[in-house]
Protein backbone atom coordinates (compact mmCIF):
# COMPACT_ATOMS: atom_id res chain seq x y z
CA UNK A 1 0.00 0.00 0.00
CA UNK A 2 1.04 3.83 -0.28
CA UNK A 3 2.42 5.83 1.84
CA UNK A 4 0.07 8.31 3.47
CA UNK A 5 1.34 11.88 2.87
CA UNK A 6 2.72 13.80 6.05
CA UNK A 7 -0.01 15.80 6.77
CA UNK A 8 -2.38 12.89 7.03
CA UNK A 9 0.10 11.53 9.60
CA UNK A 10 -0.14 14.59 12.06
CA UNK A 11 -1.56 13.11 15.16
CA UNK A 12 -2.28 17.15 16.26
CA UNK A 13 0.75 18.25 18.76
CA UNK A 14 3.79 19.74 17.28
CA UNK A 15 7.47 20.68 18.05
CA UNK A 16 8.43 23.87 16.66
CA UNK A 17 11.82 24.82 16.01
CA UNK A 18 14.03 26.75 14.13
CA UNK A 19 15.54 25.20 11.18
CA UNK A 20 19.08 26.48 11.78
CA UNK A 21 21.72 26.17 14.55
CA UNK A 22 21.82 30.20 15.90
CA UNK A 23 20.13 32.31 19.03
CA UNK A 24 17.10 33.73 18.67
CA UNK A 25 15.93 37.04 20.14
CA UNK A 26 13.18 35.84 22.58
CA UNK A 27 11.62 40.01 22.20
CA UNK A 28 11.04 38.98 18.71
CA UNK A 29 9.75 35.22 18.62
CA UNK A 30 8.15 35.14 22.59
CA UNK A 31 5.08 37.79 21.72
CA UNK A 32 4.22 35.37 18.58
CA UNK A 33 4.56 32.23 20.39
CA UNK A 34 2.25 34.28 23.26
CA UNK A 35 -0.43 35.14 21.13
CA UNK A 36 -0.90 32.30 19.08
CA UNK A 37 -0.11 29.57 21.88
CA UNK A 38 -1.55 31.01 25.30
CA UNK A 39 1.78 30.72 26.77
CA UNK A 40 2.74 32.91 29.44
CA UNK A 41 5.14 35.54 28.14
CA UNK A 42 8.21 34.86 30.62
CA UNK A 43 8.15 31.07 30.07
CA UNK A 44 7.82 31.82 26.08
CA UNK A 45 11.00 33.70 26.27
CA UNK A 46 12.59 30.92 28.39
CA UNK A 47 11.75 28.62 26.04
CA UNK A 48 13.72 30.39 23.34
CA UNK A 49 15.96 31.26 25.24
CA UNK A 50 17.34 27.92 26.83
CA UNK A 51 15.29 25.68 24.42
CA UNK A 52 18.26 25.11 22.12
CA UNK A 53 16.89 25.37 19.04
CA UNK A 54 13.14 24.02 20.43
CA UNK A 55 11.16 27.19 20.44
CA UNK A 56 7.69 25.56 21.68
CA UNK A 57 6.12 22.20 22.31
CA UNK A 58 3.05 20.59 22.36
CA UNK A 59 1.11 23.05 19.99
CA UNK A 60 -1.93 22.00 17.86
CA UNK A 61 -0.63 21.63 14.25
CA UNK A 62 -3.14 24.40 12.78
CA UNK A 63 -1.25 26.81 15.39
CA UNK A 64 2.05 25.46 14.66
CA UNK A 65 1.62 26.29 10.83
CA UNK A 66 0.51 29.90 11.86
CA UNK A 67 2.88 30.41 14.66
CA UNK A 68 5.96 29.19 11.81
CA UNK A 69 4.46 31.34 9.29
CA UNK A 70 4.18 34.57 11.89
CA UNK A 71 7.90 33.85 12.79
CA UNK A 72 8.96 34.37 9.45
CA UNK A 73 7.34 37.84 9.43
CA UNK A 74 10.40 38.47 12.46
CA UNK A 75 12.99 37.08 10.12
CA UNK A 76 13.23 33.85 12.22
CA UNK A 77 13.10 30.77 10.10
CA UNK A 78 11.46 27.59 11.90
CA UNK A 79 9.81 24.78 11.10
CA UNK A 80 7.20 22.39 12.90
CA UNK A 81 7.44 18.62 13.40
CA UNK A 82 4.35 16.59 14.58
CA UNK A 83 5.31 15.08 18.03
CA UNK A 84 4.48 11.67 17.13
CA UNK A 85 7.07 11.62 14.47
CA UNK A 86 10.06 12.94 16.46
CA UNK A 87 11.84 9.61 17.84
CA UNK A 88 13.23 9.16 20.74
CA UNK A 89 16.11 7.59 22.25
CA UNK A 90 16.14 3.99 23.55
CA UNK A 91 19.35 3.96 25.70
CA UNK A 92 22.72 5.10 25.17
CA UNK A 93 25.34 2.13 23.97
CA UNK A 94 28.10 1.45 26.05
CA UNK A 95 31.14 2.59 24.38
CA UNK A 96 34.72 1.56 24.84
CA UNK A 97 36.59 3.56 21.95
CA UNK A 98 35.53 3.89 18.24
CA UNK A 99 37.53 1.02 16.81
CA UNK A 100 38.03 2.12 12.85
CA UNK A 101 35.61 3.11 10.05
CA UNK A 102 35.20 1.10 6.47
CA UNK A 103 33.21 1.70 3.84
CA UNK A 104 30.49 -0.60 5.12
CA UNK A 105 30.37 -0.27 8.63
CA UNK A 106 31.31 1.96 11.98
CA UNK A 107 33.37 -0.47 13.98
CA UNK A 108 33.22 -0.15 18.27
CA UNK A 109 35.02 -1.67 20.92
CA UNK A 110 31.82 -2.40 23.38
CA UNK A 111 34.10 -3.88 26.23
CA UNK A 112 37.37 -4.30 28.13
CA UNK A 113 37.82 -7.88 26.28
CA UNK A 114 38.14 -6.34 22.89
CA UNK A 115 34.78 -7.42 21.33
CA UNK A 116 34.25 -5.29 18.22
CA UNK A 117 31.01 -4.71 16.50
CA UNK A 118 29.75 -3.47 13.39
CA UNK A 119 27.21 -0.96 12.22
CA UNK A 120 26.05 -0.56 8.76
CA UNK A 121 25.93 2.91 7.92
CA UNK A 122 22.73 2.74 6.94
CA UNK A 123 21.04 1.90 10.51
CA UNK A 124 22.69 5.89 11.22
CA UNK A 125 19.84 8.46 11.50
CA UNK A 126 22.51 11.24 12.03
CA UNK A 127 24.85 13.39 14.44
CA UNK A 128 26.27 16.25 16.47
CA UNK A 129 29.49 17.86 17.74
CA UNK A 130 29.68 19.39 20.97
CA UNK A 131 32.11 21.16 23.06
CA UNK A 132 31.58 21.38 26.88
CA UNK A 133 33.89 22.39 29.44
CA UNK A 134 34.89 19.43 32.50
CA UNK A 135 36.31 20.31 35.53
CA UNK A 136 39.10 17.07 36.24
CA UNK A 137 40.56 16.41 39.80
CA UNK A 138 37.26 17.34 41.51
CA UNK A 139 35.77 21.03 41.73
CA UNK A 140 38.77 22.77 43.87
CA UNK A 141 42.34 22.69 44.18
CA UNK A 142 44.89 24.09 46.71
CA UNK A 143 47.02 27.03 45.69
CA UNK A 144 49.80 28.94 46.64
CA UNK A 145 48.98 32.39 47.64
CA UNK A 146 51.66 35.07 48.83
CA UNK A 147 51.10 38.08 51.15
CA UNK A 148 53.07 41.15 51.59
CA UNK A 149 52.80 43.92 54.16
CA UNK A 150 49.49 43.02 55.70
CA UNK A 151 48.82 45.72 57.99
CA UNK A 152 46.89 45.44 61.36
CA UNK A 153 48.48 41.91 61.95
CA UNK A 154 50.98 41.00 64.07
CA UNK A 155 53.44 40.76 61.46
CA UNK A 156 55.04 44.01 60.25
CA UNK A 157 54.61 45.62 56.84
CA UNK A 158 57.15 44.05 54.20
CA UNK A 159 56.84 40.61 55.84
CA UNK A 160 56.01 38.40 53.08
CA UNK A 161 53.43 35.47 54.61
CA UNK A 162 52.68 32.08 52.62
CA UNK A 163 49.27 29.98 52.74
CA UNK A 164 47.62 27.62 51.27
CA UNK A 165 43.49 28.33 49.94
CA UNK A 166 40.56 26.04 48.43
CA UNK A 167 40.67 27.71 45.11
CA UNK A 168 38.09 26.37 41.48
CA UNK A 169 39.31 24.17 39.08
CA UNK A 170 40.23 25.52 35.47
CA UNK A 171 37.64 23.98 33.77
CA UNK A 172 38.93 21.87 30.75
CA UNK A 173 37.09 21.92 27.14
CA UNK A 174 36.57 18.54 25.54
CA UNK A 175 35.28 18.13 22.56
CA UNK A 176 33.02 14.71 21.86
CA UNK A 177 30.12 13.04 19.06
CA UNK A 178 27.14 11.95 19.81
CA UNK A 179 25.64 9.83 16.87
CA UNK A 180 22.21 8.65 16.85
CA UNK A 181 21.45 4.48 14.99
CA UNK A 182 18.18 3.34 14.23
CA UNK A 183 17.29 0.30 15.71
CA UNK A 184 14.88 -2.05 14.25
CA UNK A 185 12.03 -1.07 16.52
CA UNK A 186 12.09 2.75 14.86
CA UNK A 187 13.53 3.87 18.13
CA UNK A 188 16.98 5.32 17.91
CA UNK A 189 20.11 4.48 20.48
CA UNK A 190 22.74 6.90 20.92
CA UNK A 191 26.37 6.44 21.23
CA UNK A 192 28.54 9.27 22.65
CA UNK A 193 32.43 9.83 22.57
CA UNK A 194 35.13 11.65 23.42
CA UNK A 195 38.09 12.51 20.80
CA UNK A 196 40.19 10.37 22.96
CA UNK A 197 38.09 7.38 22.44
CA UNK A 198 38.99 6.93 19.25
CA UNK A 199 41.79 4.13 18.00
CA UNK A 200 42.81 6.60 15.07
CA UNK A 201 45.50 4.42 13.91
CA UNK A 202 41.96 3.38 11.07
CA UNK A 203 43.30 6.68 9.40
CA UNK A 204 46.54 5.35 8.26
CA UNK A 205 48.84 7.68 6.08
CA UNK A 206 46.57 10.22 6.97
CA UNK A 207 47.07 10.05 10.67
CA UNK A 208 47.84 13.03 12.51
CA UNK A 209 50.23 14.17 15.32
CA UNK A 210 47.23 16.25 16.93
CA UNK A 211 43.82 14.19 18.79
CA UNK A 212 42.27 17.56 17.67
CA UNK A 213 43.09 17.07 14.00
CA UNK A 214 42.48 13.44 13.53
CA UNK A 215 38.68 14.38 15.80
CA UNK A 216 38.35 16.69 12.54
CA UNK A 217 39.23 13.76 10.11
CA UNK A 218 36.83 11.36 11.61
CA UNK A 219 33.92 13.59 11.44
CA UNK A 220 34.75 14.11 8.03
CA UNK A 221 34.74 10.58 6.91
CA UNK A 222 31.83 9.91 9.32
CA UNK A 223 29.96 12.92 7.04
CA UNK A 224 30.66 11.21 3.62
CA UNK A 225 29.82 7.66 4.60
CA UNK A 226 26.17 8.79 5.89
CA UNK A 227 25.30 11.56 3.31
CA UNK A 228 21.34 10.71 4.13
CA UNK A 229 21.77 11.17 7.74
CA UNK A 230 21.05 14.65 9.54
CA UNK A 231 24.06 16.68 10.88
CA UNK A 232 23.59 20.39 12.35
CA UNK A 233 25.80 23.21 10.41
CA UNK A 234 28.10 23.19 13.22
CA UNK A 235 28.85 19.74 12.78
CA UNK A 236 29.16 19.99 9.33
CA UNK A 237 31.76 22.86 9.62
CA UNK A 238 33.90 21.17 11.97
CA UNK A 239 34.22 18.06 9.56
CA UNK A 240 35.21 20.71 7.03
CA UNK A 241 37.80 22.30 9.71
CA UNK A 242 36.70 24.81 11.14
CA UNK A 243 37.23 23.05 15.03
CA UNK A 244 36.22 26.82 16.65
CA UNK A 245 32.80 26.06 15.12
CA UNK A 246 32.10 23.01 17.42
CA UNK A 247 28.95 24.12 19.33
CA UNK A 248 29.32 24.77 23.15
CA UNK A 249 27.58 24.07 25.91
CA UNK A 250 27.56 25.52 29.27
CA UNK A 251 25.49 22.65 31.67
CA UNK A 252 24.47 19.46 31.69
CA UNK A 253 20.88 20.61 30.60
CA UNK A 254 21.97 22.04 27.44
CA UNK A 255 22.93 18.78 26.25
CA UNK A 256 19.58 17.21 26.20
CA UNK A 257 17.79 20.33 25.17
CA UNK A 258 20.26 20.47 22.07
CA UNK A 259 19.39 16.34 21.34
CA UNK A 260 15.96 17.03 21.69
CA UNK A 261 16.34 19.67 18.83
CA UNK A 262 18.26 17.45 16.91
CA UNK A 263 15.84 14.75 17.30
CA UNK A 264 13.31 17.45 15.72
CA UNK A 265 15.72 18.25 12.99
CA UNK A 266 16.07 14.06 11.97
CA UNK A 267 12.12 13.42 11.74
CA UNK A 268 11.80 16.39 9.98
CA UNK A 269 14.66 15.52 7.46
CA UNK A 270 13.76 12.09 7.27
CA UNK A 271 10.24 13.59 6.09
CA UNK A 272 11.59 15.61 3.67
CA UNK A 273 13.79 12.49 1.99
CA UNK A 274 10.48 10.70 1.57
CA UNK A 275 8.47 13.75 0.41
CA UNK A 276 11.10 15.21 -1.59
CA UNK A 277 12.18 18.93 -0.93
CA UNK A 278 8.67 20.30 -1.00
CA UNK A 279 7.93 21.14 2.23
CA UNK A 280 3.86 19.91 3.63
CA UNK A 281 1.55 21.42 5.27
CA UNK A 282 0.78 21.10 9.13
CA UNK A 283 -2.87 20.12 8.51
């Protein structure tokens, strides 16, 4: 039988999101979202502001369609994604390293024994880069700390004291991919890494004497093996080089806000493989 179209599919509450990476100024998109959603004004702006890309949730389609359409009158592009299409994510695979890459598979070391599997690349829905900063060693540190000519003591002025204090941890960026596999229930399991957890020796000649260069090269050669899958602009422009581009986050929150958008981002791409590039209407 034939594949209903995607409007027939809406089961009637939406994600909507915008369809690039990027802030949005929550003066311009909160008073839409307001008016045509009920929302209180202050959790509106909240949204957009910490939503990651997710601008509102659970909105009737026919409101979604008009709330996308009003945003583009404020010059911010978005798009809407019934929530019944958006999948979610199973579990997270354990993950020893990423063993190598070939043209038919992603290969991963699952445990200390060595056991390797394989993953077609067609079973992966997409991807993302991310940046966050780790504190190592625990959240303080002692340092040295030197002081002259404390007045008011009973040391003189020019006498030079030495102590110890409790001071914060430089916190540490680390850069790591998160890539998303279908499994054969429709739901999707994630698998997250660190550039360090990678056996780069798989790049051979083209092996480099930097873990930030060779990150760069696997992304790259993740990219062109899965040219179906969905991969934010960031992403995309650190496989091309550009490592400053690698998107940031500040907490532990953002992550899963920024998943959730990408999760948005895959049914909707997904959608528009099957549909072609013509976009459908909400209802």
């Amino acid at each position: 039988a034939a594949r209903a179209p995607v409007a027939a599919r809406l089961a009637g509450r939406c994600f909507v999101c915008t369809c690039e990476e990027g802030r949005v100024n929550p003066l311009d998109a909160a008073p839409v979202i307001c008016e045509l959603t009920g929302a209180v004004r202050a959790e509106a702006a909240m949204q957009v502001v910490r939503g990651k890309g997710v601008l509102a949730q659970g909105v009737r389609s026919g409101v979604a369609r008009e709330v996308v359409t009003r945003l583009g009158g404020v010059q911010v592009a978005a798009f809407a994604v019934d929530e019944a299409l958006v999948p979610r994510v199973e579990r997270e695979l354990p993950l020893i390293r990423i063993y190598g890459l070939s043209d038919g598979a992603l290969q991963m070391q699952t445990d200390p024994r060595g056991t390797v599997r394989s993953v077609p690349w067609s079973r992966l829905a997409g991807g993302f880069c991310t940046k966050r900063r780790l504190v190592r060693g625990g959240p303080t540190e002692l340092r040295l700390q030197r002081d002259a000519g404390l007045m008011g003591l009973a040391i003189g002025p020019g006498v030079v004291t030495t102590r110890y204090r409790a001071a914060p941890r430089p916190r540490e960026p680390e850069a790591h991919c998160t890539l998303l596999l279908r499994g054969k229930s429709g739901g999707l399991y994630s698998l997250r890494f660190t550039e360090k957890q990678v056996r780069y020796a798989y790049l051979g000649a083209r092996l480099e004497p930097s873990v930030s260069q060779n990150f760069v090269l696997l992304l790259a050669d993740v990219l062109r093996r899965c040219p179906q899958g969905f991969f934010p602009a960031s992403t995309r422009q650190v496989a091309a080089g550009h490592r400053n581009r690698i998107a940031a986050l500040r907490a532990e929150e953002d992550y899963e806000r920024y998943l959730k958008w990408v999760l948005c981002c895959i049914a909707r791409h997904g959608h528009k493989l099957q549909e072609g590039t013509k976009e459908q209407p909400l209802d």
